[in-house]
N, C-alpha and C. Protein backbone atom coordinates (compact mmCIF):
# COMPACT_ATOMS: atom_id res chain seq x y z
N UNK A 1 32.04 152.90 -149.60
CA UNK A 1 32.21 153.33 -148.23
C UNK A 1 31.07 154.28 -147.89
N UNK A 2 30.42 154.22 -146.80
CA UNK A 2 29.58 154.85 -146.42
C UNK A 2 29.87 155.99 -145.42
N UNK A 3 29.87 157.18 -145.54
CA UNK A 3 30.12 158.13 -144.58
C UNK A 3 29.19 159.03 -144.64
N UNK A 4 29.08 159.21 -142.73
CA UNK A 4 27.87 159.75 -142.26
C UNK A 4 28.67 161.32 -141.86
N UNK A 5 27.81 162.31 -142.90
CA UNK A 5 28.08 163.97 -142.01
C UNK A 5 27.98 164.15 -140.53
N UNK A 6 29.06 164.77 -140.43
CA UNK A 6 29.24 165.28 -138.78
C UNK A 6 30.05 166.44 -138.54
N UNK A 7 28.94 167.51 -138.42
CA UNK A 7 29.48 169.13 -138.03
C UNK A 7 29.51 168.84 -136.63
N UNK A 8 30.66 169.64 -136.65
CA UNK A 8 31.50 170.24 -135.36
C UNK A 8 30.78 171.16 -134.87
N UNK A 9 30.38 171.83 -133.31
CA UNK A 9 30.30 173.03 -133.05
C UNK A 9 31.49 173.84 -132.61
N UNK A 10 30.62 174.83 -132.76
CA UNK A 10 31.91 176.41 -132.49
C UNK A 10 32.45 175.56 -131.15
N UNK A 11 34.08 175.63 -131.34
CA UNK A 11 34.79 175.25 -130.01
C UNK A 11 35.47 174.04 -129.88
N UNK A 12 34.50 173.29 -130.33
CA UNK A 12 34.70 171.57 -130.65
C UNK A 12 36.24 170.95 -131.31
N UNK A 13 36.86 170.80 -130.48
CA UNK A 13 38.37 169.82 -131.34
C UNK A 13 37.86 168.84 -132.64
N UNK A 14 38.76 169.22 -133.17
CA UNK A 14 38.45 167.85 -134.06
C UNK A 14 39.17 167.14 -133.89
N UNK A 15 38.95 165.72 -134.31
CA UNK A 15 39.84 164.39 -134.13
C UNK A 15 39.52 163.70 -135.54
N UNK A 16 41.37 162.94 -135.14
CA UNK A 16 41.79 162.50 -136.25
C UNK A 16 40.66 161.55 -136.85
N UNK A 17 40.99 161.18 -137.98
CA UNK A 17 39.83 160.34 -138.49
C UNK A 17 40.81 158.81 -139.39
N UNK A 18 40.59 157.76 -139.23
CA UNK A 18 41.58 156.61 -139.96
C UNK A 18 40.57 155.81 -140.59
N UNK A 19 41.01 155.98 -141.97
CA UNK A 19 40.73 155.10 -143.46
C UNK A 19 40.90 153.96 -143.35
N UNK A 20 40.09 152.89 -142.98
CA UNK A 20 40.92 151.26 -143.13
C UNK A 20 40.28 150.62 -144.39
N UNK A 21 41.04 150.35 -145.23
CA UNK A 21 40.90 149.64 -146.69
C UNK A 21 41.41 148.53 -146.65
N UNK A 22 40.43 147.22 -146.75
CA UNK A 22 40.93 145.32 -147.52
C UNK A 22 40.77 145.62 -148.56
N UNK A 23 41.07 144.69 -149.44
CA UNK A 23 40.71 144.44 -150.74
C UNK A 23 41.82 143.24 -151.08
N UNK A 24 41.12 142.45 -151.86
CA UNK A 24 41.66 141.55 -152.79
C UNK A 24 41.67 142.09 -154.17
N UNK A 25 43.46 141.49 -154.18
CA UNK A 25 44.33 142.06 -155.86
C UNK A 25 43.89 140.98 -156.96
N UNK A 26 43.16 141.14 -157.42
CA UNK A 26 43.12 140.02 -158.96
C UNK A 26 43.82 140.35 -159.87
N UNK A 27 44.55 141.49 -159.79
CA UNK A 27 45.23 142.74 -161.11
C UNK A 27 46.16 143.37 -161.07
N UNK A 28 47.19 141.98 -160.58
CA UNK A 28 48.31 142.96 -159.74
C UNK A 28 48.60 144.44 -160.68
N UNK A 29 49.12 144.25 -161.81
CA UNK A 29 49.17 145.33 -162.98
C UNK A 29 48.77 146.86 -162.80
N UNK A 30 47.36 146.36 -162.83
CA UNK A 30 46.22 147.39 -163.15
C UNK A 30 46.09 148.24 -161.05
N UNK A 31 46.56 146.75 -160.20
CA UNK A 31 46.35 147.30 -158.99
C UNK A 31 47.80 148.79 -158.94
N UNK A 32 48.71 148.06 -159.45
CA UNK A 32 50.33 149.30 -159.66
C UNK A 32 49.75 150.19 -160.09
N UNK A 33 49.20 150.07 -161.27
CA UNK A 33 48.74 151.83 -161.79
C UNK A 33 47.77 152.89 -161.14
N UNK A 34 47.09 151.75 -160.29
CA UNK A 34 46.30 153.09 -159.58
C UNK A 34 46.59 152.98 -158.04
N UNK A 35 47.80 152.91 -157.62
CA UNK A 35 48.66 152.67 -156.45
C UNK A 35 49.16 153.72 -156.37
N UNK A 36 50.05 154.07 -157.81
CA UNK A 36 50.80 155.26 -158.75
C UNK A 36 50.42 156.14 -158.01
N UNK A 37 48.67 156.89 -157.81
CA UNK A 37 48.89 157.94 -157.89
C UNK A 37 47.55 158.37 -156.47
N UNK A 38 48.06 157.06 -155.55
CA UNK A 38 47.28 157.36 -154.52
C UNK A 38 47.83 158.35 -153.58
N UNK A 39 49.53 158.23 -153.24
CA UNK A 39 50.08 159.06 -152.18
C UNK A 39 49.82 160.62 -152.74
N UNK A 40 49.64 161.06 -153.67
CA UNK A 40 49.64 162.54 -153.72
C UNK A 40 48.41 163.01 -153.63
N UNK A 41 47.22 162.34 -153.85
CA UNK A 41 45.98 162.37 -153.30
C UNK A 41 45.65 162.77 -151.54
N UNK A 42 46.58 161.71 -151.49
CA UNK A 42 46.18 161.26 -149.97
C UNK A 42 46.84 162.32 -149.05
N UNK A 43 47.72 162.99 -149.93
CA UNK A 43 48.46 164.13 -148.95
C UNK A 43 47.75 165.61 -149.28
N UNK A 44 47.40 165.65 -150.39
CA UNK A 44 46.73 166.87 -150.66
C UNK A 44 45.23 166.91 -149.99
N UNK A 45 45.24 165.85 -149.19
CA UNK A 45 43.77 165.89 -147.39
C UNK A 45 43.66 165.95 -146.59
N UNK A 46 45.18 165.93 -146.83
CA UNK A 46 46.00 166.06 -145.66
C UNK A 46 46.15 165.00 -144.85
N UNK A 47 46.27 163.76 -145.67
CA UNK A 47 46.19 162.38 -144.76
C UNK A 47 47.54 162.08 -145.15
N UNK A 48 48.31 160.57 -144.76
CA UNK A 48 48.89 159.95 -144.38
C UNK A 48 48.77 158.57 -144.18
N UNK A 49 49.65 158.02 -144.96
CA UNK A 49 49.38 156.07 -144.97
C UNK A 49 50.06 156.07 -143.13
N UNK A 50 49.81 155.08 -142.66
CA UNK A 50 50.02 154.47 -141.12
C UNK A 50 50.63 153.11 -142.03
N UNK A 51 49.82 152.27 -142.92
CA UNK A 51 50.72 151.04 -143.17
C UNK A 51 49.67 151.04 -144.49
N UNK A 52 50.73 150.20 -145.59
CA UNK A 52 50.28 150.13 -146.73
C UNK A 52 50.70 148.49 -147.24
N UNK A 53 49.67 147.64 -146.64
CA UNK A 53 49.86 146.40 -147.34
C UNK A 53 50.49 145.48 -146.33
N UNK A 54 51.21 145.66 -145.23
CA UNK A 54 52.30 145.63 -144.31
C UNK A 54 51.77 143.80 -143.70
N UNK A 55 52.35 142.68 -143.60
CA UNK A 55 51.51 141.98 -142.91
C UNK A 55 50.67 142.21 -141.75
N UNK A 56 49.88 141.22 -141.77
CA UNK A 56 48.46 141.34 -140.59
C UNK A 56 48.42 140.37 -139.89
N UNK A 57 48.72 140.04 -138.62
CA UNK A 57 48.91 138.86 -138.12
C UNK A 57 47.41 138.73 -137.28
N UNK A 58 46.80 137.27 -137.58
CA UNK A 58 45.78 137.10 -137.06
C UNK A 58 45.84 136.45 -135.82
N UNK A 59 45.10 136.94 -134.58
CA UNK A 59 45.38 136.31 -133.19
C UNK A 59 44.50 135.27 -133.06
N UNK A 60 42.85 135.48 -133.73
CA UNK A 60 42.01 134.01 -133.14
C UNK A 60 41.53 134.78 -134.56
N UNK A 61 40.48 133.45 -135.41
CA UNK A 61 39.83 133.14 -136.27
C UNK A 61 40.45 132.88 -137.07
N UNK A 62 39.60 133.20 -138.59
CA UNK A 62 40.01 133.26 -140.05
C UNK A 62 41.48 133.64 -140.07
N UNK A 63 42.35 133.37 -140.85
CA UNK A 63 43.84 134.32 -141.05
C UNK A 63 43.25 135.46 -142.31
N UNK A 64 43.52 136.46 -141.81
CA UNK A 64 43.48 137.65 -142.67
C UNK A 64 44.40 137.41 -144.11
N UNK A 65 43.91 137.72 -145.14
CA UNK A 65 45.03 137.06 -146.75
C UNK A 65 44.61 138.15 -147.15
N UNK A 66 43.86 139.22 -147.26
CA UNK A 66 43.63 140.45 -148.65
C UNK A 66 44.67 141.60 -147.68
N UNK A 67 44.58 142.72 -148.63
CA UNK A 67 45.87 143.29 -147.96
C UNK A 67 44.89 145.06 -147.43
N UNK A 68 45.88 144.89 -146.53
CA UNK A 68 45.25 146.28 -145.77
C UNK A 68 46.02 147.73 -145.90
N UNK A 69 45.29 148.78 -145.87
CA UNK A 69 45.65 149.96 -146.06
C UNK A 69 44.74 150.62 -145.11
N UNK A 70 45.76 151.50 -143.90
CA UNK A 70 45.31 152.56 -143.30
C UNK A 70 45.74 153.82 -143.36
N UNK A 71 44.65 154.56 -143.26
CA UNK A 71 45.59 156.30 -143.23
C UNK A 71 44.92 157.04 -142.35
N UNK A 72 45.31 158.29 -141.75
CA UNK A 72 45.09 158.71 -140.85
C UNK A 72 45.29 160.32 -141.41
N UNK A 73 43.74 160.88 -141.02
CA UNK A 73 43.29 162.42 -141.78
C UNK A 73 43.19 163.57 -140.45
N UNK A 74 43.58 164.43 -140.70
CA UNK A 74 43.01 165.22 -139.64
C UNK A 74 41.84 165.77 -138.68
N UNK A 75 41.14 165.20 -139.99
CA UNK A 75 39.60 164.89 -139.49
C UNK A 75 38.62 164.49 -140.42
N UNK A 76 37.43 164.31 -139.93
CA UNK A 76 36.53 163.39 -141.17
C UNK A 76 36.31 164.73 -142.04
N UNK A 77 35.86 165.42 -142.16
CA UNK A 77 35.85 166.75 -142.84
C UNK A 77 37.22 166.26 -144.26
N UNK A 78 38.44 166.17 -143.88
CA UNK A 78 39.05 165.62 -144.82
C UNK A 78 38.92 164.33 -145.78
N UNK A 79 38.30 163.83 -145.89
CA UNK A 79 37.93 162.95 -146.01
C UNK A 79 36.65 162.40 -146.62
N UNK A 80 35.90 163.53 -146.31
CA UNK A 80 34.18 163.92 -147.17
C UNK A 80 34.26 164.68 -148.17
């Protein structure tokens, strides 16, 4: 993932910032164990899953098949 720095100035709100993760499972196994110990991560950034895996319904093209994960941070600062 590529993330670009971005300071705030004095005054400036911050806004939320949302994680969107695909990926294809080859491991279901190995995918459980490091599933394990994503939510306590993800809260100590103060983020929050929005949906974890949840179906994806596709309206026009390809049908979406790998599974999605979003979360939602308080700001990119969390997250860098």
């Amino acid at each position: 993932m590529d993330v670009i720095p971005c300071a705030l100035t004095e005054g400036e709100a911050q806004m939320s910032t949302y994680l969107i993760s695909t990926m294809s499972i080859h491991d279901p196994e190995t995918y459980r164990k490091y599933t394990s110990g994503t939510p306590p991560t993800v809260k100590r950034h103060g983020g929050r899953f929005l949906t974890r895996g949840e179906p994806v319904v596709t309206l026009e093209g390809e049908q979406f098949t790998q599974r999605m994960v979003i979360m939602e941070f308080p700001s990119r600062k969390h997250i860098e």
